[in-house]
PDB file of N, CA and C in Angstrom:
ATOM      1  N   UNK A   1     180.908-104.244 -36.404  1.00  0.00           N
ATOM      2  CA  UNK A   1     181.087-104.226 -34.969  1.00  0.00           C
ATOM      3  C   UNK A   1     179.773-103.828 -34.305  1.00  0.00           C
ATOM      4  N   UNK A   2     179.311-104.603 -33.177  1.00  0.00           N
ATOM      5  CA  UNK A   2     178.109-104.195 -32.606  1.00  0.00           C
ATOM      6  C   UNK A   2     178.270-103.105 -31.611  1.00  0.00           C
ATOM      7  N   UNK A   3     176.998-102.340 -31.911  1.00  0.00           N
ATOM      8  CA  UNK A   3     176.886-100.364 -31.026  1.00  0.00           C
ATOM      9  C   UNK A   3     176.037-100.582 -29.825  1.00  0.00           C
ATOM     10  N   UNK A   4     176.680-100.770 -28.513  1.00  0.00           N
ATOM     11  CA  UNK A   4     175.918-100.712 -27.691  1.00  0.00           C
ATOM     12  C   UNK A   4     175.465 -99.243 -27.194  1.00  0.00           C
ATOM     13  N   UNK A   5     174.265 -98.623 -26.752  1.00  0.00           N
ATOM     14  CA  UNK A   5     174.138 -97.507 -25.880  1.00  0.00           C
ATOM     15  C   UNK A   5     173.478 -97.825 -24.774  1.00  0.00           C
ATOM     16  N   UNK A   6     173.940 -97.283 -23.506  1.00  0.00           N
ATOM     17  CA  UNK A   6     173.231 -97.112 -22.189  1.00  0.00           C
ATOM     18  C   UNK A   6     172.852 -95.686 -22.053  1.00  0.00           C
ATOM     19  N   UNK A   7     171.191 -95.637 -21.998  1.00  0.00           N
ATOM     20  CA  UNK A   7     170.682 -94.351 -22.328  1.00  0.00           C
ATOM     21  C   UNK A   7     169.953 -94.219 -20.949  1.00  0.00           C
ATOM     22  N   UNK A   8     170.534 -92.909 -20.275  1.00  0.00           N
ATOM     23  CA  UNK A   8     169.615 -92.701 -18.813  1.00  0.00           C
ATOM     24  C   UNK A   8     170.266 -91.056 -18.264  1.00  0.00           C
ATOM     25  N   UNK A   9     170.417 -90.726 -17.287  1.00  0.00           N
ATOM     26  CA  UNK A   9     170.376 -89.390 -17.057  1.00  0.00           C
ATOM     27  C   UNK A   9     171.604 -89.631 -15.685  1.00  0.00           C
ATOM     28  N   UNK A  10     172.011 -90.392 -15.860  1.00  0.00           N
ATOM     29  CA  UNK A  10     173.197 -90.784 -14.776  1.00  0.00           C
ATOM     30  C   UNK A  10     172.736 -91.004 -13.514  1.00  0.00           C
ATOM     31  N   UNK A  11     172.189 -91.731 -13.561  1.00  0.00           N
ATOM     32  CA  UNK A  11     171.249 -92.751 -11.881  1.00  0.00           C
ATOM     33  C   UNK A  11     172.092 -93.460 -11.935  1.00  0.00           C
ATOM     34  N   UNK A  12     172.297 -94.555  -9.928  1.00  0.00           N
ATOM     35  CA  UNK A  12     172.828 -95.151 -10.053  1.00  0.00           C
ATOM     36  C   UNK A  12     171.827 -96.923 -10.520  1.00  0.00           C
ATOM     37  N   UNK A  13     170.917 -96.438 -11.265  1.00  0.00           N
ATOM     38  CA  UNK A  13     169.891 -97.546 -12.439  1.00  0.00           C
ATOM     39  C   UNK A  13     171.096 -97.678 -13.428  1.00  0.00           C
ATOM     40  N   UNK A  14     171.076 -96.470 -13.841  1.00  0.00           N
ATOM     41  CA  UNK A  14     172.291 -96.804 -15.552  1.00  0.00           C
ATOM     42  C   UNK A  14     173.280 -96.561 -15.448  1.00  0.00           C
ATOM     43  N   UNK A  15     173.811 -96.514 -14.000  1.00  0.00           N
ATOM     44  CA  UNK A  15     175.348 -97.651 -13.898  1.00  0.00           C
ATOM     45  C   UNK A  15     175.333 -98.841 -13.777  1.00  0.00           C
ATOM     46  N   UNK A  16     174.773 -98.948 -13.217  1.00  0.00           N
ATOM     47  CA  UNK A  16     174.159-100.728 -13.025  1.00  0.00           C
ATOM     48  C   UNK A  16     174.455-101.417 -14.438  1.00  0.00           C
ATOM     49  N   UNK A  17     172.851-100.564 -15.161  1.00  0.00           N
ATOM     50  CA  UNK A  17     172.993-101.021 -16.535  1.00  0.00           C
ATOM     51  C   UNK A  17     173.999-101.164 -17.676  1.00  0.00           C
ATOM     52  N   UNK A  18     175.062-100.408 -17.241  1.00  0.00           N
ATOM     53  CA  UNK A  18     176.263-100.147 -18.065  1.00  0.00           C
ATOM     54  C   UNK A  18     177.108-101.310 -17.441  1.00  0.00           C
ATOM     55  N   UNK A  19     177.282-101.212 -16.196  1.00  0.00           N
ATOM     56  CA  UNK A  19     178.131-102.364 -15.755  1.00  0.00           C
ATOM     57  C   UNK A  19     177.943-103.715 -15.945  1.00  0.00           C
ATOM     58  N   UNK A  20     176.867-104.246 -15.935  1.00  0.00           N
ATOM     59  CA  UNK A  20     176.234-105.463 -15.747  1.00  0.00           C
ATOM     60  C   UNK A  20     176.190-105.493 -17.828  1.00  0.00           C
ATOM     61  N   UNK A  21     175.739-104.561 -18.506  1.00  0.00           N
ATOM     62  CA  UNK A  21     175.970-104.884 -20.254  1.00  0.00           C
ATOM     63  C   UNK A  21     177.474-105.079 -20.560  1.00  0.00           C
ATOM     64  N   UNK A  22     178.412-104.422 -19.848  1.00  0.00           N
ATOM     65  CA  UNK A  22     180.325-104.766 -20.162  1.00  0.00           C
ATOM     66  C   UNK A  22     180.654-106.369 -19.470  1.00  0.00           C
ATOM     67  N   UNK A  23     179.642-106.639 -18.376  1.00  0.00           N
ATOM     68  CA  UNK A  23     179.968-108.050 -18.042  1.00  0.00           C
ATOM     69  C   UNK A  23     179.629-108.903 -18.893  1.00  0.00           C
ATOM     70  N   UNK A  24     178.127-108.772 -19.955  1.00  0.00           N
ATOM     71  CA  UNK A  24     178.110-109.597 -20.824  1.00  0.00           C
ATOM     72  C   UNK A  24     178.224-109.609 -21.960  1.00  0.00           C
ATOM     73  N   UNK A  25     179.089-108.596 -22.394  1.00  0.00           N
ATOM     74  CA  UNK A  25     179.496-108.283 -23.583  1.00  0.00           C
ATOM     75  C   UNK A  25     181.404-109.298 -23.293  1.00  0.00           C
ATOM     76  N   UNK A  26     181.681-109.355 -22.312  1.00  0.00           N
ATOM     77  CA  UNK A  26     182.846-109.864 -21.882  1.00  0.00           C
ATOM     78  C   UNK A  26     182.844-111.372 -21.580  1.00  0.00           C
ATOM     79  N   UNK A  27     181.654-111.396 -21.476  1.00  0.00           N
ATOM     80  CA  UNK A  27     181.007-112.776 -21.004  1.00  0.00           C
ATOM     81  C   UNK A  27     180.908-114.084 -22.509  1.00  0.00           C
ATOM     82  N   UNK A  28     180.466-112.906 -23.196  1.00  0.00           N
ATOM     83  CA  UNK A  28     180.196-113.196 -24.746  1.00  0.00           C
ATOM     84  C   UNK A  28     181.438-113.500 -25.552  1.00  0.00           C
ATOM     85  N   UNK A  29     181.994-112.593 -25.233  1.00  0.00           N
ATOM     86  CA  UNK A  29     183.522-112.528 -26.341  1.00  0.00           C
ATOM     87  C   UNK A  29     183.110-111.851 -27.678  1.00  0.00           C
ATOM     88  N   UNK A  30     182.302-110.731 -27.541  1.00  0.00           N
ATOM     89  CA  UNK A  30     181.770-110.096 -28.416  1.00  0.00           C
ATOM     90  C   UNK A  30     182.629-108.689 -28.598  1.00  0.00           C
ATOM     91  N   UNK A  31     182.927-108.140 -28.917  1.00  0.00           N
ATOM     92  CA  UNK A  31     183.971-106.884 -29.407  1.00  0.00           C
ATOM     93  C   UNK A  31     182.383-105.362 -29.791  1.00  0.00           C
ATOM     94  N   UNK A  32     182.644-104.627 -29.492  1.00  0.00           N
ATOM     95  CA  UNK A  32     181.269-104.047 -29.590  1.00  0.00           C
ATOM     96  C   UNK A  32     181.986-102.553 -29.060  1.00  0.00           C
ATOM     97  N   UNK A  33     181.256-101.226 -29.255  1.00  0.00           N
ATOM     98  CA  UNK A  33     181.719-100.008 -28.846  1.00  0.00           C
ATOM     99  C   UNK A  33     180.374 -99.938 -27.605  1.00  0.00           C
ATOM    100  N   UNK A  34     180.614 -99.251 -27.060  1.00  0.00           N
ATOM    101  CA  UNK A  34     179.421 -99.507 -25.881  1.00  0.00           C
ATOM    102  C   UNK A  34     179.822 -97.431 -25.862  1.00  0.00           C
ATOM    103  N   UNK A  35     178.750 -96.937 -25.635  1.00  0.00           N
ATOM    104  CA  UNK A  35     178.749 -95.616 -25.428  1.00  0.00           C
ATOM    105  C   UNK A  35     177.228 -95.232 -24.556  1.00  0.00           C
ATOM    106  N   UNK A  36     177.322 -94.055 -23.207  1.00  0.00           N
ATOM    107  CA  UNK A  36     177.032 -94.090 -22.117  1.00  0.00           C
ATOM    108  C   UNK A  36     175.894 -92.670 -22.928  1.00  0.00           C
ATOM    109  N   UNK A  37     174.866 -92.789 -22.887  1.00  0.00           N
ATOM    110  CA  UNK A  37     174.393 -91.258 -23.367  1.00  0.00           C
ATOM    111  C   UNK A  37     173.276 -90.593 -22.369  1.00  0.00           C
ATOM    112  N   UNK A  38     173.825 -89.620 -21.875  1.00  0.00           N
ATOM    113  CA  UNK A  38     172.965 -88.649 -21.154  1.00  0.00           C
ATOM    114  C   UNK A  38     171.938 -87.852 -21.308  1.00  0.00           C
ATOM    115  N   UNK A  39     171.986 -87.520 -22.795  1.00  0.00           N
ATOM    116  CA  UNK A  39     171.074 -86.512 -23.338  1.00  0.00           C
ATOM    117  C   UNK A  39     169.880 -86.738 -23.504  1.00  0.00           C
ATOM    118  N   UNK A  40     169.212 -86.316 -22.757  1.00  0.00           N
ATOM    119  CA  UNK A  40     167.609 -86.419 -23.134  1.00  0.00           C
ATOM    120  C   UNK A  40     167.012 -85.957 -24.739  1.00  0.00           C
ATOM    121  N   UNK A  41     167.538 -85.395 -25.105  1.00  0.00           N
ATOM    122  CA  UNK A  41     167.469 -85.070 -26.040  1.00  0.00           C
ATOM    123  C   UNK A  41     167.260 -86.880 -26.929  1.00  0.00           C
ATOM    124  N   UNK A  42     168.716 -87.119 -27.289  1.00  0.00           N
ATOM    125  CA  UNK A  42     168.675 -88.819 -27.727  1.00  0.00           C
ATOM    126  C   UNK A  42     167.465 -89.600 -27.043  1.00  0.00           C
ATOM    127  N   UNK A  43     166.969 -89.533 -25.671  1.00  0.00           N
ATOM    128  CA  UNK A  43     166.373 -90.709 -25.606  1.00  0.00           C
ATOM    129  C   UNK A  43     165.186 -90.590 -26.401  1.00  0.00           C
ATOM    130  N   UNK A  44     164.308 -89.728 -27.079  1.00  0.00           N
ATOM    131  CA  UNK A  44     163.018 -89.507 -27.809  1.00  0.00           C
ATOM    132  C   UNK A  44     163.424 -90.118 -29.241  1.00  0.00           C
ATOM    133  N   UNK A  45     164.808 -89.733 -29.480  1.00  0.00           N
ATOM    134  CA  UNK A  45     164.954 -90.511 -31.088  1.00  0.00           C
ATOM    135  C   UNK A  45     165.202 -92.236 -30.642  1.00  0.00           C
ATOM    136  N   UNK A  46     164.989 -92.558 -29.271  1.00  0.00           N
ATOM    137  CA  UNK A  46     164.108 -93.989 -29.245  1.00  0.00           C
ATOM    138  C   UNK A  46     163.218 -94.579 -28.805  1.00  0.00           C
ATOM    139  N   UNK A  47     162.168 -93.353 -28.137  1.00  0.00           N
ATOM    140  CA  UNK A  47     161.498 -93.480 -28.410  1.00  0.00           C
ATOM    141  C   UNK A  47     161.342 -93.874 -26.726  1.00  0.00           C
ATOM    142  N   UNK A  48     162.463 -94.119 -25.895  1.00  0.00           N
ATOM    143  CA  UNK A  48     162.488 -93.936 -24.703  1.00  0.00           C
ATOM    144  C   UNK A  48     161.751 -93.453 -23.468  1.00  0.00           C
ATOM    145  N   UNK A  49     160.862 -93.838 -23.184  1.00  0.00           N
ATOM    146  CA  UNK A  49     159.736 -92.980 -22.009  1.00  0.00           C
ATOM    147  C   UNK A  49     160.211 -93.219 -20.706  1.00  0.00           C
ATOM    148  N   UNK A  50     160.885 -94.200 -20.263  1.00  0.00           N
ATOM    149  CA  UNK A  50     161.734 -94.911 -18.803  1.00  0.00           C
ATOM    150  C   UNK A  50     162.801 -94.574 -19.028  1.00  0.00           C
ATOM    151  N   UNK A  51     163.554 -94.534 -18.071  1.00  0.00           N
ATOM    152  CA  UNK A  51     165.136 -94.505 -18.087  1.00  0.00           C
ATOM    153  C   UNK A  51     165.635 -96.297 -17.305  1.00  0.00           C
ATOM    154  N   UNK A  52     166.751 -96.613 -17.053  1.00  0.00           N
ATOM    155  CA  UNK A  52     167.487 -96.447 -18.175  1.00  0.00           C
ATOM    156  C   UNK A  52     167.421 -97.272 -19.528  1.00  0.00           C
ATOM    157  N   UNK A  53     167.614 -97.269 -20.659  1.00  0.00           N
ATOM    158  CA  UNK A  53     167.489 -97.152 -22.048  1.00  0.00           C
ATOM    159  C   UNK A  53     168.443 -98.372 -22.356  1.00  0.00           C
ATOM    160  N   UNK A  54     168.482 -99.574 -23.193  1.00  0.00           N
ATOM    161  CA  UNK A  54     169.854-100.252 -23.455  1.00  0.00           C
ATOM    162  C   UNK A  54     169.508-100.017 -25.130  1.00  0.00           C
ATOM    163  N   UNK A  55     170.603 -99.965 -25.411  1.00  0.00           N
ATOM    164  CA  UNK A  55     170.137-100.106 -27.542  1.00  0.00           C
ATOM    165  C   UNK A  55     171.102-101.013 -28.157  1.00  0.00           C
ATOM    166  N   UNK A  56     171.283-101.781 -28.931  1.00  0.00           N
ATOM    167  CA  UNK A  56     171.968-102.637 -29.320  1.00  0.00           C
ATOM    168  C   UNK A  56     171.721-102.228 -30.701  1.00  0.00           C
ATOM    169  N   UNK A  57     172.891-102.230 -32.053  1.00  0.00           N
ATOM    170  CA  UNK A  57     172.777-101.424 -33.163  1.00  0.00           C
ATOM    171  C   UNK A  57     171.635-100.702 -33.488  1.00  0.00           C
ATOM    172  N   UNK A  58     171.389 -99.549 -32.897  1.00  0.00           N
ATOM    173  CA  UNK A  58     169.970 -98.586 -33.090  1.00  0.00           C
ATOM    174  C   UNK A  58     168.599 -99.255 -32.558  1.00  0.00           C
ATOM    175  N   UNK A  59     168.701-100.584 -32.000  1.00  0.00           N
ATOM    176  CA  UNK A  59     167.239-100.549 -31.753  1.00  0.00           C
ATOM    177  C   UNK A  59     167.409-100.682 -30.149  1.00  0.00           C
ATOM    178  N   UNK A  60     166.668-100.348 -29.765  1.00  0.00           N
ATOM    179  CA  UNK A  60     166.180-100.073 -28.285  1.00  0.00           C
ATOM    180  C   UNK A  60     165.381-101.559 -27.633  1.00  0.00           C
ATOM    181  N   UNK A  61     166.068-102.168 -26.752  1.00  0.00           N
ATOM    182  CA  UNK A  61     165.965-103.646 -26.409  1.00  0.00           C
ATOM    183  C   UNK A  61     165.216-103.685 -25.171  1.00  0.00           C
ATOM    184  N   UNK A  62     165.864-102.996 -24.399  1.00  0.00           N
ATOM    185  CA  UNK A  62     164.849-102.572 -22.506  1.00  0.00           C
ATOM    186  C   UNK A  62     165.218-101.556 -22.609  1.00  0.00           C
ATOM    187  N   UNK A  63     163.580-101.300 -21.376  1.00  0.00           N
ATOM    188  CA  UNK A  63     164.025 -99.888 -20.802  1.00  0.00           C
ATOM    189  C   UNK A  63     163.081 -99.782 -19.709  1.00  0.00           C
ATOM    190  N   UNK A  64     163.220 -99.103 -19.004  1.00  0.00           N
ATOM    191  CA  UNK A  64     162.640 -99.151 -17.331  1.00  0.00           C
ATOM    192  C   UNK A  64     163.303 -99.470 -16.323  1.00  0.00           C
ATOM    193  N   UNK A  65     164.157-100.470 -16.742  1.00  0.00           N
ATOM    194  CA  UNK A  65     164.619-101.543 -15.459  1.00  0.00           C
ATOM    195  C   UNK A  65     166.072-101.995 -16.011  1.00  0.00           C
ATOM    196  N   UNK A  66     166.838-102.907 -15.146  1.00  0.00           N
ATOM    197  CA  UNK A  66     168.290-102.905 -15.323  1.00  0.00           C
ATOM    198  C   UNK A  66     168.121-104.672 -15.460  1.00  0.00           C
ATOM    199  N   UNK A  67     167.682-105.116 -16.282  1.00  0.00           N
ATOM    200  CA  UNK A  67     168.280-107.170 -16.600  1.00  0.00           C
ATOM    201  C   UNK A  67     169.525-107.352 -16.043  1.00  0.00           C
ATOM    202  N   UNK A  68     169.023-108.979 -15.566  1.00  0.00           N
ATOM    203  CA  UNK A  68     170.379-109.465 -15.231  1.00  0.00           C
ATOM    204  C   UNK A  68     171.364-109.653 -16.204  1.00  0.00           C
ATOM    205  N   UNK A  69     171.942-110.076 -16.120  1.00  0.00           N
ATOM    206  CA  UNK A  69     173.610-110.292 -16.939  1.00  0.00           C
ATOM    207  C   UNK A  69     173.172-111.274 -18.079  1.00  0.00           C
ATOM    208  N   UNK A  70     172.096-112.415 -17.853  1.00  0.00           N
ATOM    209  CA  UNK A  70     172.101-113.459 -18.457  1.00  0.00           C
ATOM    210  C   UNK A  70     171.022-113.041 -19.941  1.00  0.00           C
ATOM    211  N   UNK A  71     170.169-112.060 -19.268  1.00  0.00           N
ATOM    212  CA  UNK A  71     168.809-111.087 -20.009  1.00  0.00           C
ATOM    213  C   UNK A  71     169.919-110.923 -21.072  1.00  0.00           C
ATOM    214  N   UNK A  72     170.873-109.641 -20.621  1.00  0.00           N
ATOM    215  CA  UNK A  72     171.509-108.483 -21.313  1.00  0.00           C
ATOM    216  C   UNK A  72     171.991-109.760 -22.410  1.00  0.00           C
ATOM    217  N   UNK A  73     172.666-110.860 -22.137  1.00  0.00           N
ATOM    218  CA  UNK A  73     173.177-111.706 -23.713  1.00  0.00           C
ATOM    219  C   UNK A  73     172.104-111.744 -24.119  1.00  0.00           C
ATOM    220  N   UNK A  74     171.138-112.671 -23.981  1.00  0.00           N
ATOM    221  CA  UNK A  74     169.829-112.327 -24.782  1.00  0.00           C
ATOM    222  C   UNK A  74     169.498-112.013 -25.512  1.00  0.00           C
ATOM    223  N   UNK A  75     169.308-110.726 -25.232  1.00  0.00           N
ATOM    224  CA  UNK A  75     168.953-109.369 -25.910  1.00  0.00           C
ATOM    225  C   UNK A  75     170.236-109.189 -27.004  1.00  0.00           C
ATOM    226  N   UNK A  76     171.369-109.206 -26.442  1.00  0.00           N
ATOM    227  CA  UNK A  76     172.547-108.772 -27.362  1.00  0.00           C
ATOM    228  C   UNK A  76     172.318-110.249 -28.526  1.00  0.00           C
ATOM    229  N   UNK A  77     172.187-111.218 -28.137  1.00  0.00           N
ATOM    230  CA  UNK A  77     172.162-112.385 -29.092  1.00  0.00           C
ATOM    231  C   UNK A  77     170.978-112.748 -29.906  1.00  0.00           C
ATOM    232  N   UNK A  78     169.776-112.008 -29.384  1.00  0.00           N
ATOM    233  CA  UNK A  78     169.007-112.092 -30.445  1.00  0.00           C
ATOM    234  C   UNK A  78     168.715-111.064 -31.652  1.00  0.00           C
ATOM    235  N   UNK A  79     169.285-109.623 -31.329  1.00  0.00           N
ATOM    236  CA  UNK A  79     169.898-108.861 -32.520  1.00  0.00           C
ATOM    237  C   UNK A  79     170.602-109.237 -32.782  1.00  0.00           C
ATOM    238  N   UNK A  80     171.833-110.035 -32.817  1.00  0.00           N
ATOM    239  CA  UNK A  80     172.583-110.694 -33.842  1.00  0.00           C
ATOM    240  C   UNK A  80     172.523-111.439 -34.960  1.00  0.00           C
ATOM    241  N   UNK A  81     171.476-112.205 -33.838  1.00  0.00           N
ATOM    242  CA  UNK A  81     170.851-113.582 -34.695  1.00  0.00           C
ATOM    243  C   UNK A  81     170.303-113.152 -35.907  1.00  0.00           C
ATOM    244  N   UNK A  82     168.816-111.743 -35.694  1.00  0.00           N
ATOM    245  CA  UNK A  82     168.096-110.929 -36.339  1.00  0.00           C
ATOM    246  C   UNK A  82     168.979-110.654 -37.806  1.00  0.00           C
ATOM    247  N   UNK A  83     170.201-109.706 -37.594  1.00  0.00           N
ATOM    248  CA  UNK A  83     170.953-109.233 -38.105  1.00  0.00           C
ATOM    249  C   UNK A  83     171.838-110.126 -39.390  1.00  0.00           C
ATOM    250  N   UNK A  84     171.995-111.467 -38.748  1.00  0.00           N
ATOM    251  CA  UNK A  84     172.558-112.500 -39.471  1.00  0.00           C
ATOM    252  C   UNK A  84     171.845-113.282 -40.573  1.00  0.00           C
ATOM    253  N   UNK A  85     170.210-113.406 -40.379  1.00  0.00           N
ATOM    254  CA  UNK A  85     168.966-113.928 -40.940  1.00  0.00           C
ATOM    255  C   UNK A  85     168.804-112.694 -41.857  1.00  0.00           C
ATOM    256  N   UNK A  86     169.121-111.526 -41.954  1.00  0.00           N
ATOM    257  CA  UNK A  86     168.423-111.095 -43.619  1.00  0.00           C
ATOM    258  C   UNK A  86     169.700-110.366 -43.932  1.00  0.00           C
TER     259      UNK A  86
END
């Protein structure tokens, strides 16, 4: 199952980002746990310097800015792809 995280400090940036990643995770027909993380602490174990943060199974995809809906598959579909190839 794919691990989404939206990593930011609760702006309304990484609601955005959370909302707009459940539209294309829904968009997708992809089944995935999506979890919202606040802790600054977490964002250094990615290494995170911007907020807000997106991670798709542990790796860290954007960060600074909130992608459109069409980005966020993208991103979610080319770690898949990644994932599927080795």
């Amino acid at each position: 199952m794919l691990r989404v995280k939206v990593l930011g400090p609760g702006c309304a940036n990484c609601a955005r980002l959370k909302a707009t990643t459940v539209e294309a995770l829904e968009a997708m027909g992809v089944e995935a746990t999506l979890e919202y993380v606040t802790d600054p602490t977490e964002f250094f174990k990615y290494r995170l310097m911007m907020t807000p943060g997106l991670v798709v199974n542990e790796k860290l995809v954007c960060a600074g800015r909130v992608p459109p809906k069409a980005e966020v598959m993208t991103l979610i579909a080319n770690v898949l792809t990644a994932e599927a190839a080795s």
